[in-house]
Protein backbone atom coordinates (compact mmCIF):
# COMPACT_ATOMS: atom_id res chain seq x y z
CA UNK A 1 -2.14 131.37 299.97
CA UNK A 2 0.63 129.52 299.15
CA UNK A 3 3.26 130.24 296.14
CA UNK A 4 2.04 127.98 293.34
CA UNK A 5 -1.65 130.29 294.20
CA UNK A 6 0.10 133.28 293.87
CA UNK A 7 1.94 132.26 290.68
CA UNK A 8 -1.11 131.69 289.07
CA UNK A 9 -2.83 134.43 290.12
CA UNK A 10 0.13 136.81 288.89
CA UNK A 11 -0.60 134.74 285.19
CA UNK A 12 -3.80 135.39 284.68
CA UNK A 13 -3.22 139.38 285.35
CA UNK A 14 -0.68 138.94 282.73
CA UNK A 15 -3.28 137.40 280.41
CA UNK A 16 -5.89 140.33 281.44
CA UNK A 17 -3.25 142.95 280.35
CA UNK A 18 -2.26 141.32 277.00
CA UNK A 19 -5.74 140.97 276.61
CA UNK A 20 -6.78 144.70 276.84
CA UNK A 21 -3.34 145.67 275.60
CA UNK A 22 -4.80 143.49 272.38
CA UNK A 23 -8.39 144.98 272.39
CA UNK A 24 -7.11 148.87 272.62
CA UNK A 25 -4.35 149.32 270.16
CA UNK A 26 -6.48 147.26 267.93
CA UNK A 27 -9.23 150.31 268.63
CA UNK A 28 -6.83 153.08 267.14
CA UNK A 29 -6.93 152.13 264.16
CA UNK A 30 -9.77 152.26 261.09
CA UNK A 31 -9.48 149.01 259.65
CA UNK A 32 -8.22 145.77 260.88
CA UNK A 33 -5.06 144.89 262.39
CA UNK A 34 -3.57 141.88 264.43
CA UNK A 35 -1.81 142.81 267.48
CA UNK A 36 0.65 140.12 269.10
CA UNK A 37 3.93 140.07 270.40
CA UNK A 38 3.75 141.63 273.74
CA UNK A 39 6.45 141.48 275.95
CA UNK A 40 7.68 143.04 279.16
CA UNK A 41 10.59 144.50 279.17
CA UNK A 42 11.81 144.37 283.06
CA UNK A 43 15.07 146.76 282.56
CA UNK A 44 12.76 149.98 280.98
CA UNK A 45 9.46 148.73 283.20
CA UNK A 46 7.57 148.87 279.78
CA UNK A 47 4.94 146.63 277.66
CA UNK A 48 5.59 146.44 273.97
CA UNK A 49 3.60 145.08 271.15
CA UNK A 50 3.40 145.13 267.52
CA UNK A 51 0.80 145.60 265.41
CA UNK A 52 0.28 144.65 261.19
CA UNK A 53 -2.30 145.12 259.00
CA UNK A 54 -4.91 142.13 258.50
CA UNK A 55 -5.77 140.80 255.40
CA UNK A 56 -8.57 142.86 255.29
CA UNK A 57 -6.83 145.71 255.84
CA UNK A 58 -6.15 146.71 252.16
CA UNK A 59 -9.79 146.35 250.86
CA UNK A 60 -10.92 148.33 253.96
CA UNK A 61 -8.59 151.08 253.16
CA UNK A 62 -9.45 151.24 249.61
CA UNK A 63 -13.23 151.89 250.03
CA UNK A 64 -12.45 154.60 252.68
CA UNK A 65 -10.52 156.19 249.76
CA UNK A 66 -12.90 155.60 247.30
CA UNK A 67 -11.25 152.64 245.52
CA UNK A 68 -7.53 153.96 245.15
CA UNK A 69 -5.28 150.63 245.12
CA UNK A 70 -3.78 150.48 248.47
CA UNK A 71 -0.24 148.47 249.54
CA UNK A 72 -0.77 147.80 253.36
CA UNK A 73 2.61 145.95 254.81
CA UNK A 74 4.94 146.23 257.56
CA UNK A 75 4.60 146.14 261.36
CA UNK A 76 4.30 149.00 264.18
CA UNK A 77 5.81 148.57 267.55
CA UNK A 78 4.43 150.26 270.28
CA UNK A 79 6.21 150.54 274.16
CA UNK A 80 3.99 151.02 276.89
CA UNK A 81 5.62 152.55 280.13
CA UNK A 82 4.50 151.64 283.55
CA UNK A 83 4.24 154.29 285.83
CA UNK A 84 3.14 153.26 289.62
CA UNK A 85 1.07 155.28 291.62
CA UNK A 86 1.56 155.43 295.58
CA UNK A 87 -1.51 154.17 297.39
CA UNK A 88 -3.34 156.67 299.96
C-alpha cells in the first residue's frame, strides 16, 4: 500500500464515524433532529457535533403533549471522547 491508499482509506473511516455519529445521536431523541457539524478536536482526542431541532420537530412535540403550542429552537453540542483500548 502506498500513501495516497492509505489516505483514502483513513477518509472513508472518517465518513463511517460521522456517519454513525449522525445515525445515533439522532436516535436519542423523540422527534426529529438534524445532526451536523462534527469535528475532531486533536488537542482533547474528542468528536463533537451539534444537533437542532427539524422542522418537524415542533408539530411532533405538540401531539406527544396533546396539542400544547411548542417553541423548538436552539442547538445542542455534544463531545465525544476517545478512549483507546490496548490490543491482546
Amino acid at each position: 500500500m502506498d500513501l495516497n491508499d492509505d489516505l483514502q482509506n483513513v477518509g472513508s473511516e472518517i465518513e463511517d464515524v460521522r456517519t454513525m455519529l449522525r445515525e445515533e445521536t439522532a436516535e436519542l431523541f423523540e422527534f426529529d433532529v438534524v445532526v451536523g457539524n462534527v469535528n475532531y478536536n486533536a488537542n482533547k482526542n474528542s468528536v463533537s457535533l451539534t444537533v437542532e431541532p427539524a422542522s418537524k420537530a415542533q408539530e411532533q412535540l405538540s401531539e406527544e403533549f396533546g396539542g400544547v403550542n411548542v417553541m423548538a429552537s436552539g442547538e445542542l453540542e455534544f463531545e465525544y471522547a476517545l478512549t483507546a483500548t490496548e490490543e491482546p
